[in-house]
C-alpha atoms as a PDB file:
ATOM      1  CA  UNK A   1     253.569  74.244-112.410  1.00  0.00           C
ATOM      2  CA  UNK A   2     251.568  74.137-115.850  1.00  0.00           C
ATOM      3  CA  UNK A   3     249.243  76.366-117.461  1.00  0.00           C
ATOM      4  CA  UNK A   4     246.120  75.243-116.868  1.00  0.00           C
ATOM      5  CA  UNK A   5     243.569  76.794-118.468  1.00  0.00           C
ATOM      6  CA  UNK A   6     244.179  78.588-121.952  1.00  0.00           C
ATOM      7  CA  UNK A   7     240.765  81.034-123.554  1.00  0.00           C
ATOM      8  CA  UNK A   8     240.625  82.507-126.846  1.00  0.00           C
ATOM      9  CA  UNK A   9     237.388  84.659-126.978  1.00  0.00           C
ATOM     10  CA  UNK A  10     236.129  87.764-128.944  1.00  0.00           C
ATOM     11  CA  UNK A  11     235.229  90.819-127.786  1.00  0.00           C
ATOM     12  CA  UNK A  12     233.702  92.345-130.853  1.00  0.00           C
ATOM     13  CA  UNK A  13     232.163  91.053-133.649  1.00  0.00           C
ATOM     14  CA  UNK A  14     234.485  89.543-136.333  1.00  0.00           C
ATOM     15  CA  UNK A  15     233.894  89.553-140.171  1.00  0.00           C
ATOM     16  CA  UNK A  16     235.965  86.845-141.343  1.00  0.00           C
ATOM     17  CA  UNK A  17     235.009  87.147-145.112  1.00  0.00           C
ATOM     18  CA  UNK A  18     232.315  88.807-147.227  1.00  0.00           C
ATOM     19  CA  UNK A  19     228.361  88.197-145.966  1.00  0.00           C
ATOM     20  CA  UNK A  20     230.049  86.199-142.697  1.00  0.00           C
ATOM     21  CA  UNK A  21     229.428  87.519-139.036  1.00  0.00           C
ATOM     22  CA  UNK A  22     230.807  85.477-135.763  1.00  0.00           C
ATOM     23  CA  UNK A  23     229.194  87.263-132.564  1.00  0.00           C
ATOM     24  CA  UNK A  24     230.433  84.632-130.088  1.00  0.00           C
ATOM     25  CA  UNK A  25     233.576  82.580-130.082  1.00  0.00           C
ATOM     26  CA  UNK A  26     234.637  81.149-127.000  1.00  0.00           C
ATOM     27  CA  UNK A  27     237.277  78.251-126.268  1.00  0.00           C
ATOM     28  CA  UNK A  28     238.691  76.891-124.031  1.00  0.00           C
ATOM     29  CA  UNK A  29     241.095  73.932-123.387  1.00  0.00           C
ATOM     30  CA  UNK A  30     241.421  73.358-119.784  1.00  0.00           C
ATOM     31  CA  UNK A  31     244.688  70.952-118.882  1.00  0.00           C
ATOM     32  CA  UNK A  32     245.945  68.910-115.738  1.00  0.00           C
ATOM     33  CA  UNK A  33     247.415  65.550-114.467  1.00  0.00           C
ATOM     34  CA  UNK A  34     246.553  62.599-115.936  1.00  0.00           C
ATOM     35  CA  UNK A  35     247.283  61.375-113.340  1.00  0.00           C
ATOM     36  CA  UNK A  36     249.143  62.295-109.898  1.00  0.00           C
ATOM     37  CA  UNK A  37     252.478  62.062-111.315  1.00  0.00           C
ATOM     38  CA  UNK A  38     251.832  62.057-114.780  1.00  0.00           C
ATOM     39  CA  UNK A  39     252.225  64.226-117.763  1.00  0.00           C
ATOM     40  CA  UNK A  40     249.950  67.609-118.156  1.00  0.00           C
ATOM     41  CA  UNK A  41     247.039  66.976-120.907  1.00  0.00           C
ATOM     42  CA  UNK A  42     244.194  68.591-122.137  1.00  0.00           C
ATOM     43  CA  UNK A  43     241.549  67.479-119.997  1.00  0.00           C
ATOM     44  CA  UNK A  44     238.069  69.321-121.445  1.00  0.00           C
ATOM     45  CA  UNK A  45     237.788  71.274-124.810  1.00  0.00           C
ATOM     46  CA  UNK A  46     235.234  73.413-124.970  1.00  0.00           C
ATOM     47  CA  UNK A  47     234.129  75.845-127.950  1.00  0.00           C
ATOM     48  CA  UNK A  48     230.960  77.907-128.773  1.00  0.00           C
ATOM     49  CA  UNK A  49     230.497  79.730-131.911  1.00  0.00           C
ATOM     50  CA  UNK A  50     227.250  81.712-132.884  1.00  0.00           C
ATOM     51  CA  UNK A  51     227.273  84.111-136.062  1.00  0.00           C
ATOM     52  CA  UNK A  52     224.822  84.899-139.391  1.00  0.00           C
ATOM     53  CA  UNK A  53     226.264  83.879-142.756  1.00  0.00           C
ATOM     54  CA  UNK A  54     224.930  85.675-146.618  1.00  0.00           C
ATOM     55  CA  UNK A  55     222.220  87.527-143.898  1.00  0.00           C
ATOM     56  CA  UNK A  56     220.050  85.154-143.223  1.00  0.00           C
ATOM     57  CA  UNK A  57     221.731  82.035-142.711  1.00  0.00           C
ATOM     58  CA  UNK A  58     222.719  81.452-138.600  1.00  0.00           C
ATOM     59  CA  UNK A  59     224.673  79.367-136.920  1.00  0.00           C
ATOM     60  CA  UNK A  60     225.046  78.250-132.991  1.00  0.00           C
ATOM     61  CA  UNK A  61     227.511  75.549-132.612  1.00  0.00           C
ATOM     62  CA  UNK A  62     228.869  74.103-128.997  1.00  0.00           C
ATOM     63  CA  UNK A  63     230.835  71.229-128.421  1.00  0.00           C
ATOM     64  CA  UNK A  64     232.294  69.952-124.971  1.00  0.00           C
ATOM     65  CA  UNK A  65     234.848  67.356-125.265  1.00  0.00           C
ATOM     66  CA  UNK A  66     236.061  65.484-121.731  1.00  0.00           C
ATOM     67  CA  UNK A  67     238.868  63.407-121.961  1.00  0.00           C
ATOM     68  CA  UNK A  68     239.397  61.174-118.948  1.00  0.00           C
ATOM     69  CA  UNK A  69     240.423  57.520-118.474  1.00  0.00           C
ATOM     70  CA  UNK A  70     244.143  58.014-119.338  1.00  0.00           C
ATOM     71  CA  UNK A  71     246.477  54.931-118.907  1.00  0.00           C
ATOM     72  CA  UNK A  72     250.391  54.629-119.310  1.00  0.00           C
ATOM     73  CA  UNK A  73     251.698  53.468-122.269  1.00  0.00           C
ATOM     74  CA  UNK A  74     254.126  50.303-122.126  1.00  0.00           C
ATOM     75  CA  UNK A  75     257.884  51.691-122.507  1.00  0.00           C
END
């Protein structure tokens, strides 16, 4: 039993700081096995963020990150 899937996400519109807007942000890290009997990892990162900065300035970043190929380390 692990948690597998953790979200942080807005609902509103945030205003960080002065002239800054952030309409989306979404991410998510999504965990399991790396293996069938070995430790819980983050498996996939994924974050979008979209926003206007100073009014005219916008931004609409995403970035999906897979990690996979996991061996055990010598003890």
């Amino acid at each position: 039993h692990y948690v597998s899937l953790i979200r942080l996400q807005n609902r509103e519109t945030i205003k960080p700081g002065k002239g800054v807007r952030i309409d989306v942000f979404d991410t998510r890290l999504e965990f399991g096995r790396a293996f069938a009997d070995g430790p819980v990892l983050p498996l996939i990162v994924h974050s979008e963020v979209r926003g206007k900065a100073m009014l005219m300035i916008r931004f609409d970043e995403m970035e999906r990150i897979r990690y996979s190929d996991f061996r055990r380390a010598a003890e």
